[in-house]
PDB file of N, CA and C in Angstrom:
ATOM      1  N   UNK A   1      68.859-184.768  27.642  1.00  0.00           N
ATOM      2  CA  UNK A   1      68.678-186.176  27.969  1.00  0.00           C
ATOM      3  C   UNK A   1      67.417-186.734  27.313  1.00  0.00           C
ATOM      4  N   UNK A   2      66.179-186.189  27.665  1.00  0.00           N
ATOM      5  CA  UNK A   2      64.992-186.490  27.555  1.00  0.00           C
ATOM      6  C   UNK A   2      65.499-186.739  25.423  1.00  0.00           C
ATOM      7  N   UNK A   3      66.025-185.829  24.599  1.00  0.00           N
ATOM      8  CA  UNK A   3      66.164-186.396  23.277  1.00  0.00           C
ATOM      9  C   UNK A   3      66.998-187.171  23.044  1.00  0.00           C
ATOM     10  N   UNK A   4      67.401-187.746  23.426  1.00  0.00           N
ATOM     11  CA  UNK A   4      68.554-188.822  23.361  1.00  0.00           C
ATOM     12  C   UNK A   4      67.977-190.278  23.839  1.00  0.00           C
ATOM     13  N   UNK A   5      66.648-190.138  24.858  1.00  0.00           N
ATOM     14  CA  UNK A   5      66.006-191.006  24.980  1.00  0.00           C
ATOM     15  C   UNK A   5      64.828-191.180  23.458  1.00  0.00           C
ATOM     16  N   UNK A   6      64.846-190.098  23.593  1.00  0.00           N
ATOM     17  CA  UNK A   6      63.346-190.116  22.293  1.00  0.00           C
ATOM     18  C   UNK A   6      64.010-190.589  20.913  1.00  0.00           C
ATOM     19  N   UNK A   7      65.563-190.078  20.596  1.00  0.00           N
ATOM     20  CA  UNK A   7      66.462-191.236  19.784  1.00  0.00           C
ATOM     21  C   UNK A   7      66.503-192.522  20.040  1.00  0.00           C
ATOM     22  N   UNK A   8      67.168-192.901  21.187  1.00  0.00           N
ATOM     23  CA  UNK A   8      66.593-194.546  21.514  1.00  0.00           C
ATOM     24  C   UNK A   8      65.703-195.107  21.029  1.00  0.00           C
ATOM     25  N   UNK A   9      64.257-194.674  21.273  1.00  0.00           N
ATOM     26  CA  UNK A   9      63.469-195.363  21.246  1.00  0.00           C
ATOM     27  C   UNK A   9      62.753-195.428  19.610  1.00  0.00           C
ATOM     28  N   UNK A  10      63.154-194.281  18.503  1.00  0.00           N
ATOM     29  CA  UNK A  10      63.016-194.094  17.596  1.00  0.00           C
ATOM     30  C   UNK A  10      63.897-195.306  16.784  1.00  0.00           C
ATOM     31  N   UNK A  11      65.073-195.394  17.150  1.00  0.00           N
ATOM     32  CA  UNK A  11      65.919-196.741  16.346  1.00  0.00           C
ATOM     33  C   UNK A  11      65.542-197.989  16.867  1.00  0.00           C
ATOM     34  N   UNK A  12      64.497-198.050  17.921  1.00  0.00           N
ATOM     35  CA  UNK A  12      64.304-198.937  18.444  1.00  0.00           C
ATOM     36  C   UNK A  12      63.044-199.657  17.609  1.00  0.00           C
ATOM     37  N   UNK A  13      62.323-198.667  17.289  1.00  0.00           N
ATOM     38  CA  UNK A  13      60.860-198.678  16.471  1.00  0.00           C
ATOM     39  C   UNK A  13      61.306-199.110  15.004  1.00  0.00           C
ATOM     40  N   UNK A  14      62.661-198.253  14.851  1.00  0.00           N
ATOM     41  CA  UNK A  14      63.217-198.407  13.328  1.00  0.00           C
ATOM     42  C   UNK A  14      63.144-199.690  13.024  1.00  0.00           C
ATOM     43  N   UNK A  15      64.184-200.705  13.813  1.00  0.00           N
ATOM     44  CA  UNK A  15      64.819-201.530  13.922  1.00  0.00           C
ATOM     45  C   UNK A  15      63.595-202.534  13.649  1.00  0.00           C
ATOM     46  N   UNK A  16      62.490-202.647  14.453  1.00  0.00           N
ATOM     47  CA  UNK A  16      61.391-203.416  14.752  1.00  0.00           C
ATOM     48  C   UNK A  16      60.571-203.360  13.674  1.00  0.00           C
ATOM     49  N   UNK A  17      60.320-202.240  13.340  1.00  0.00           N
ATOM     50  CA  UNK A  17      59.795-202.104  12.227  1.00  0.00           C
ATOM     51  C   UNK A  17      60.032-203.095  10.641  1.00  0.00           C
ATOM     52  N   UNK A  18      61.382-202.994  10.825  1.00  0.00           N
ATOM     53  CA  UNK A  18      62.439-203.163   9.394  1.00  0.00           C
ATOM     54  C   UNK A  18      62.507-204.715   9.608  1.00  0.00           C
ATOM     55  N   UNK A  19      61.647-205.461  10.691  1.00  0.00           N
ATOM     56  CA  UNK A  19      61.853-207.141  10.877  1.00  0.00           C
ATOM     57  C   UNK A  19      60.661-207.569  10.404  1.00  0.00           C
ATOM     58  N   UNK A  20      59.788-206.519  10.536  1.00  0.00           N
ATOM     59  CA  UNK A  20      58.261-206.726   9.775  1.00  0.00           C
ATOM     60  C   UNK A  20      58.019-206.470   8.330  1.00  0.00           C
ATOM     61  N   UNK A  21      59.476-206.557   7.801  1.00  0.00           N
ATOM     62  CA  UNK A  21      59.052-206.536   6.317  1.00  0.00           C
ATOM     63  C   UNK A  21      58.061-205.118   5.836  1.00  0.00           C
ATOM     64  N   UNK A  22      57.928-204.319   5.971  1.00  0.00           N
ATOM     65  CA  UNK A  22      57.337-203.368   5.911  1.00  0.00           C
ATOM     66  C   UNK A  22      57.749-203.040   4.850  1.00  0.00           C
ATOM     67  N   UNK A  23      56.745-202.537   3.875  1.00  0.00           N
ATOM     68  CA  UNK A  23      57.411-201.466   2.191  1.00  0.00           C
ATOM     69  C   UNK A  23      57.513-200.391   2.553  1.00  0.00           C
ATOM     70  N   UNK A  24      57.676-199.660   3.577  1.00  0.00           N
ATOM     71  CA  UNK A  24      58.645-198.368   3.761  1.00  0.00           C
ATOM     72  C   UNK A  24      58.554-197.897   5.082  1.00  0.00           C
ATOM     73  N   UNK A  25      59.426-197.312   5.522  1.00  0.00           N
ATOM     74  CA  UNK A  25      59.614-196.880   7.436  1.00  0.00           C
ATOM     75  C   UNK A  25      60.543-195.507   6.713  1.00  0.00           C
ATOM     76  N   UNK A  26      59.609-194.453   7.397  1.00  0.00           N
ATOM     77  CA  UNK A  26      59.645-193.078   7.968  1.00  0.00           C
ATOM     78  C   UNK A  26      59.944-192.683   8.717  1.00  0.00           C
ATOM     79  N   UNK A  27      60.810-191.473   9.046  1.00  0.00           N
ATOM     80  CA  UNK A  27      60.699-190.958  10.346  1.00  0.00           C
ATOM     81  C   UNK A  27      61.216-188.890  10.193  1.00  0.00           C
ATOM     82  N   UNK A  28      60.715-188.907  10.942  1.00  0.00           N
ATOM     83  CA  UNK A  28      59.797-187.118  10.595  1.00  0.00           C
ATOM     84  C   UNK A  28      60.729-186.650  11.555  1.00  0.00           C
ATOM     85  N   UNK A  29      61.248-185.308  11.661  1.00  0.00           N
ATOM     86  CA  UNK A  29      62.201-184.233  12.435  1.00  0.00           C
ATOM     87  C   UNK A  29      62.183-184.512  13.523  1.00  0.00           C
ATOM     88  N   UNK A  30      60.921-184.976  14.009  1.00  0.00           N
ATOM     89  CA  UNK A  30      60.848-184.977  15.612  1.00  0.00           C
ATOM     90  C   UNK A  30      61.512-186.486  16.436  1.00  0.00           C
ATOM     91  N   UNK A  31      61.363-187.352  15.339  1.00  0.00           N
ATOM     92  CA  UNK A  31      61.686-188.258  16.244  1.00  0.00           C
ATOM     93  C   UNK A  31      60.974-189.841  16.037  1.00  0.00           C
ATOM     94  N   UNK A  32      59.705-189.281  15.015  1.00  0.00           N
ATOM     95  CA  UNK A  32      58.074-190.021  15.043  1.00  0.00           C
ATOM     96  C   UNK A  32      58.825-191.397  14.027  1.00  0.00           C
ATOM     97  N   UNK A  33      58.171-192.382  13.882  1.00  0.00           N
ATOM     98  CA  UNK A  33      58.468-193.446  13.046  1.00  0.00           C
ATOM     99  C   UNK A  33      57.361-194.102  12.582  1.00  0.00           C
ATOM    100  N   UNK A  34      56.898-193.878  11.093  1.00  0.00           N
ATOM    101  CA  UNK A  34      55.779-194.388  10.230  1.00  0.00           C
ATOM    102  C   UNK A  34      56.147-195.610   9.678  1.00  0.00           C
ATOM    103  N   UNK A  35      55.623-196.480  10.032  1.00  0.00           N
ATOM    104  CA  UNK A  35      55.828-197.819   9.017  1.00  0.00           C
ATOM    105  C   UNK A  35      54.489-198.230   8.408  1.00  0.00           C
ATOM    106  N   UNK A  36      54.996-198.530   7.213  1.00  0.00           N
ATOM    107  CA  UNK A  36      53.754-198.475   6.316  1.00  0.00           C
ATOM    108  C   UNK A  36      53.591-199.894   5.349  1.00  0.00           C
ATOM    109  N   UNK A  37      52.505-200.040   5.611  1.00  0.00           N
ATOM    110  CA  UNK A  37      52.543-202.060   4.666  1.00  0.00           C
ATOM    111  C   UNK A  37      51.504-201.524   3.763  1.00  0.00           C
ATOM    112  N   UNK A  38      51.973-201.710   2.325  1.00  0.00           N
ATOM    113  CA  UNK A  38      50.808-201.327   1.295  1.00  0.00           C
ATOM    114  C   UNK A  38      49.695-202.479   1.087  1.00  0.00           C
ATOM    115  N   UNK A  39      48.667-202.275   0.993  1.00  0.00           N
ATOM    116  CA  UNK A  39      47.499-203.438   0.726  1.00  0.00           C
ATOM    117  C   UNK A  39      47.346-203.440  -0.724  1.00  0.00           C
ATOM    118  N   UNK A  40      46.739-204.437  -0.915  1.00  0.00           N
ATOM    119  CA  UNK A  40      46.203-204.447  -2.224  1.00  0.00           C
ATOM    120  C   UNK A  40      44.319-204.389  -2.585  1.00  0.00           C
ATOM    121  N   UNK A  41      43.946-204.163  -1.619  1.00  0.00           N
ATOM    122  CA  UNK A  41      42.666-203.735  -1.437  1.00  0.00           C
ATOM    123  C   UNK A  41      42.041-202.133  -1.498  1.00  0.00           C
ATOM    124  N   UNK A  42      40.872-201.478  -1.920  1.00  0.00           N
ATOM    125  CA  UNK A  42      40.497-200.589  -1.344  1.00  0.00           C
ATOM    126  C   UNK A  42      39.929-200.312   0.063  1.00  0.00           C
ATOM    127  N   UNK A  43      40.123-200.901   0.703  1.00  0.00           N
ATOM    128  CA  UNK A  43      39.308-201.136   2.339  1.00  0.00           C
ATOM    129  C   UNK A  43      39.962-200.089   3.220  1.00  0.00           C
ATOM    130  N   UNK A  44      39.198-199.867   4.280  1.00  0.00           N
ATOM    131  CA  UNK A  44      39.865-198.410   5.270  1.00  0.00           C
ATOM    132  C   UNK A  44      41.474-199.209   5.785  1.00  0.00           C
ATOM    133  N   UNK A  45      41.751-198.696   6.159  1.00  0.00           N
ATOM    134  CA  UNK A  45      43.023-198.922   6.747  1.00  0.00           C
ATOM    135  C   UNK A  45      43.057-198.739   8.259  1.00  0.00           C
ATOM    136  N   UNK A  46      43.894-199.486   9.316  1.00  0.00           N
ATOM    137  CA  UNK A  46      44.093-199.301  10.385  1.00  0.00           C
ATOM    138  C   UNK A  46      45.437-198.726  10.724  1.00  0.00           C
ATOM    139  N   UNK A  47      45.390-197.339  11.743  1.00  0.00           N
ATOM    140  CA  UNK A  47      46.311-197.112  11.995  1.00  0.00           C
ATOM    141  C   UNK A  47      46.589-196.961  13.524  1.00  0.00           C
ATOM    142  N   UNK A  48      47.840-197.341  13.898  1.00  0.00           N
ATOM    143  CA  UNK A  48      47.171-197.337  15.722  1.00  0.00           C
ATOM    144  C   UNK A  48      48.913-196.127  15.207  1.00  0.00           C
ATOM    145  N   UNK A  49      48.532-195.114  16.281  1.00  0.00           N
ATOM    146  CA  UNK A  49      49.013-193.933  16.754  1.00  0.00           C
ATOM    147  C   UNK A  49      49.519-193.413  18.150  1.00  0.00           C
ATOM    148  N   UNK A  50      50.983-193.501  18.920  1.00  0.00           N
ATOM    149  CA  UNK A  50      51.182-193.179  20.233  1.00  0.00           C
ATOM    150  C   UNK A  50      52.344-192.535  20.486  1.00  0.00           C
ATOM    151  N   UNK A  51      52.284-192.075  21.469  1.00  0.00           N
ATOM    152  CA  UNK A  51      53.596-191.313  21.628  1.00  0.00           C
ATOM    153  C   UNK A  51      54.829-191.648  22.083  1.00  0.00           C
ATOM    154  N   UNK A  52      55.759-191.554  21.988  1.00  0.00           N
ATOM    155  CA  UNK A  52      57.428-192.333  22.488  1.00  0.00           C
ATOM    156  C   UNK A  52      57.938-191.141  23.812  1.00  0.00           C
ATOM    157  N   UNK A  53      56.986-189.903  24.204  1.00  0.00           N
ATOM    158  CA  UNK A  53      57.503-189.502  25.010  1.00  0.00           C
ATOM    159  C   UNK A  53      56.565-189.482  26.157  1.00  0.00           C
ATOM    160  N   UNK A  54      57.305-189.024  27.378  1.00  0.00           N
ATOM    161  CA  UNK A  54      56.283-189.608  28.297  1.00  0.00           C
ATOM    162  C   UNK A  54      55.842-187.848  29.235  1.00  0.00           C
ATOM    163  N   UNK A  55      55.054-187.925  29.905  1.00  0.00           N
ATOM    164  CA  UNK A  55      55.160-186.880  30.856  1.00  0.00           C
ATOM    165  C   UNK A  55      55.083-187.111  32.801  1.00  0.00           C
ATOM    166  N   UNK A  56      56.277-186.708  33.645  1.00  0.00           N
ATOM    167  CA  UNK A  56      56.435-187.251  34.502  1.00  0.00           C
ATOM    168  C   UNK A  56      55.020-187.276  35.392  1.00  0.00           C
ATOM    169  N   UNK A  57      54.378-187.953  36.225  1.00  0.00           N
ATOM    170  CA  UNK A  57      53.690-187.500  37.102  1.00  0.00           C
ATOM    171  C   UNK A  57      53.901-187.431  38.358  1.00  0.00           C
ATOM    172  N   UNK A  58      53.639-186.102  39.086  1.00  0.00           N
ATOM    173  CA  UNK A  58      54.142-185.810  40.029  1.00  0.00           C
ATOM    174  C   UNK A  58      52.733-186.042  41.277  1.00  0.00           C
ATOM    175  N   UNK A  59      52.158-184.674  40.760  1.00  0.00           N
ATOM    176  CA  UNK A  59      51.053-185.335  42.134  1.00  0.00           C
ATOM    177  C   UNK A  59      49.584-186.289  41.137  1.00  0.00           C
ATOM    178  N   UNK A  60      49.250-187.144  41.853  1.00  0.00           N
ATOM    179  CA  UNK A  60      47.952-187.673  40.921  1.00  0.00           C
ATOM    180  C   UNK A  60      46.777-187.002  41.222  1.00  0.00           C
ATOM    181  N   UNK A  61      46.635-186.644  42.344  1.00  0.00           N
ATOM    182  CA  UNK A  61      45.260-185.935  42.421  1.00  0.00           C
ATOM    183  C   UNK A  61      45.171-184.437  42.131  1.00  0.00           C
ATOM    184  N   UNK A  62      46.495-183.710  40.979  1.00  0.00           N
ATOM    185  CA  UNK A  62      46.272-183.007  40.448  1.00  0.00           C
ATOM    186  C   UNK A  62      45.770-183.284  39.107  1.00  0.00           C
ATOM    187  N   UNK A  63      45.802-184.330  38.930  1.00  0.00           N
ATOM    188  CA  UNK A  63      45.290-184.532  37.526  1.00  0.00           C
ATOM    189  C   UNK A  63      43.755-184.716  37.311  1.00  0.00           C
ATOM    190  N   UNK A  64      42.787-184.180  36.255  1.00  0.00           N
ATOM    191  CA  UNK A  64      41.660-184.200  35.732  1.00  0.00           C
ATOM    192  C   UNK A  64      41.423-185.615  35.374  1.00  0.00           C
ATOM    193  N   UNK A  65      41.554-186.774  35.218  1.00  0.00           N
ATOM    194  CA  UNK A  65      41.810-187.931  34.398  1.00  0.00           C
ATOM    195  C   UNK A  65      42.837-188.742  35.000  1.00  0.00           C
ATOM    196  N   UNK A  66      42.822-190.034  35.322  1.00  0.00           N
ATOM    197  CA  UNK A  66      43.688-191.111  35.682  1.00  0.00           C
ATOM    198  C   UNK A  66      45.138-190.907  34.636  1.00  0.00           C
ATOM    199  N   UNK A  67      46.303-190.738  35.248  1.00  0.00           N
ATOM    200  CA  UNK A  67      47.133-190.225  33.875  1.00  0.00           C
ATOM    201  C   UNK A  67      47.661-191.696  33.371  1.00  0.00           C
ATOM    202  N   UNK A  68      47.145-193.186  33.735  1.00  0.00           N
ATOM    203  CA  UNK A  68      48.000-193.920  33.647  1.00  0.00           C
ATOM    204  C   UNK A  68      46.463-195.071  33.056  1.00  0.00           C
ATOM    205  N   UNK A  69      45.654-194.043  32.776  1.00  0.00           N
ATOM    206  CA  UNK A  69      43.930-194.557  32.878  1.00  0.00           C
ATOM    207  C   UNK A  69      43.402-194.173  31.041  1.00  0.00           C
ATOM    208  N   UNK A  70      42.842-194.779  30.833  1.00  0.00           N
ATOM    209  CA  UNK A  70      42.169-194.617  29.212  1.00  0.00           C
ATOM    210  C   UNK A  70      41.247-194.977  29.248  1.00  0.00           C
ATOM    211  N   UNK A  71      40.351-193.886  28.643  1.00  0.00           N
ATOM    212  CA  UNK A  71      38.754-194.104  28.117  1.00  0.00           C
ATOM    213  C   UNK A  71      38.522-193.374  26.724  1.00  0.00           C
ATOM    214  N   UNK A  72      38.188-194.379  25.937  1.00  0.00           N
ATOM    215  CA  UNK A  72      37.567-194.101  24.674  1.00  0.00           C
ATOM    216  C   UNK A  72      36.609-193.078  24.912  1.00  0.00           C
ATOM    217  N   UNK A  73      36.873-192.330  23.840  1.00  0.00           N
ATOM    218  CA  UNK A  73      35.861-191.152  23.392  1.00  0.00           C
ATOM    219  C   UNK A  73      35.193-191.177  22.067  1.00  0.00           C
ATOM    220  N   UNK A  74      34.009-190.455  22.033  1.00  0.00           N
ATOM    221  CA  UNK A  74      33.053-190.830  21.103  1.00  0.00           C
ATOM    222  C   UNK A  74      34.151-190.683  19.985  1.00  0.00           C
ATOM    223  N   UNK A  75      34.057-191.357  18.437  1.00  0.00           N
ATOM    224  CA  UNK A  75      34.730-190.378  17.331  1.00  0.00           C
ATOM    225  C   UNK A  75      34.786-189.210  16.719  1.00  0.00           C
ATOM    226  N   UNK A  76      36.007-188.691  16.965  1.00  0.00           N
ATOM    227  CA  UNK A  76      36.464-187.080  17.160  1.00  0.00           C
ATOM    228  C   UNK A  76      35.825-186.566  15.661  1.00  0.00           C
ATOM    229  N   UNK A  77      36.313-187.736  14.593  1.00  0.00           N
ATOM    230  CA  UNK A  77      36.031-187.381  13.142  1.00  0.00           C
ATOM    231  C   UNK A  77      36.041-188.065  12.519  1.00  0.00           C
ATOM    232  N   UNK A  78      34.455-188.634  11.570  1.00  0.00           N
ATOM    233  CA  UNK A  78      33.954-190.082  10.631  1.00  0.00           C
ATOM    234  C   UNK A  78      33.847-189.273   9.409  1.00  0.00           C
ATOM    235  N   UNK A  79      34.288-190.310   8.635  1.00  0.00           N
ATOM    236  CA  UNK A  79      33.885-190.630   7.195  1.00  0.00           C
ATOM    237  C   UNK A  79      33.712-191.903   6.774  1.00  0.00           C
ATOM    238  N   UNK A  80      33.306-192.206   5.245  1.00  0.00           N
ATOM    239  CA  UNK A  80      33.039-193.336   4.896  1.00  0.00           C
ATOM    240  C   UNK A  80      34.005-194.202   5.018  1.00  0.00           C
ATOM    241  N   UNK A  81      35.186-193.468   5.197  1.00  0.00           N
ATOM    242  CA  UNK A  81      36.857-193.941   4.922  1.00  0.00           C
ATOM    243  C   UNK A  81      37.409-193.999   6.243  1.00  0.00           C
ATOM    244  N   UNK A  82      37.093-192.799   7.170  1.00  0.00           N
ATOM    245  CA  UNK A  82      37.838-192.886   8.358  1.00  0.00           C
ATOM    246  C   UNK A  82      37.299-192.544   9.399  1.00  0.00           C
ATOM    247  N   UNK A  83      38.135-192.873  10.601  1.00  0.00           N
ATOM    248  CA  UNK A  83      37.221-192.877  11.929  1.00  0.00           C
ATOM    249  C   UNK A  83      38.196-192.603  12.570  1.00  0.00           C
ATOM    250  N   UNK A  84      38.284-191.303  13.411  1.00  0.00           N
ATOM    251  CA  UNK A  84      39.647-191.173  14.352  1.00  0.00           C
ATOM    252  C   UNK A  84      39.021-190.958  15.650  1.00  0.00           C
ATOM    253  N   UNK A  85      39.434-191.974  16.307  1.00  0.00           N
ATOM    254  CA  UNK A  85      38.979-192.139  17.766  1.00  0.00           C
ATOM    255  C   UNK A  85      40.339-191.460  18.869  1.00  0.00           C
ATOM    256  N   UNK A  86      39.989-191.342  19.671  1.00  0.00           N
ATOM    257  CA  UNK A  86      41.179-191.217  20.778  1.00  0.00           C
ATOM    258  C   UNK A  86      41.319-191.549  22.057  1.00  0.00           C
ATOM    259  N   UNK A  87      41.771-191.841  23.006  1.00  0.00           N
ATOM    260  CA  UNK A  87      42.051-192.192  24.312  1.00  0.00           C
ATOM    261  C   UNK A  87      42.414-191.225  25.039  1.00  0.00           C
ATOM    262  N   UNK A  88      41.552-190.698  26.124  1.00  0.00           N
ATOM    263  CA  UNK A  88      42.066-190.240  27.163  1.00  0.00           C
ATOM    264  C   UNK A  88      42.218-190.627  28.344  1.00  0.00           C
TER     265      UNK A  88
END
């Protein structure tokens, strides 16, 4: 079940994607969907990154972290070019 949802939501991304005019949409074994707009600049690029699957929560005060809660963390890994931040 759970991949048949993660299909859904992959043609769903497809679909959305392919209305944004995008110069090319990807999608990788698992399920993932890259859409990609080429610039004509050298400048960093933004990429926002998330997941299409979910994990149920059962009890909350087993969890370390609000599971439904996000806090920026320092950047994991900088360069002149890139900056990958993450949310937990």
């Amino acid at each position: 079940m759970e991949k048949e949802i993660i299909s859904d939501v992959t043609e769903v991304l497809k679909d959305f994607f392919d209305k944004q005019d995008l110069d090319e949409i990807k999608t990788d074994s698992y399920g993932n969907v890259l859409g990609i707009m080429n610039g004509n600049r050298p400048d960093p690029c933004l990429v926002f990154d998330g997941p299409i699957d979910t994990v149920p929560v059962s009890d909350v005060n087993e969890w370390s972290k609000k599971p439904f809660g996000a806090e920026m963390k320092e950047p994991v890994f900088t360069t002149k070019k890139h900056q990958i931040l993450r949310a937990v």
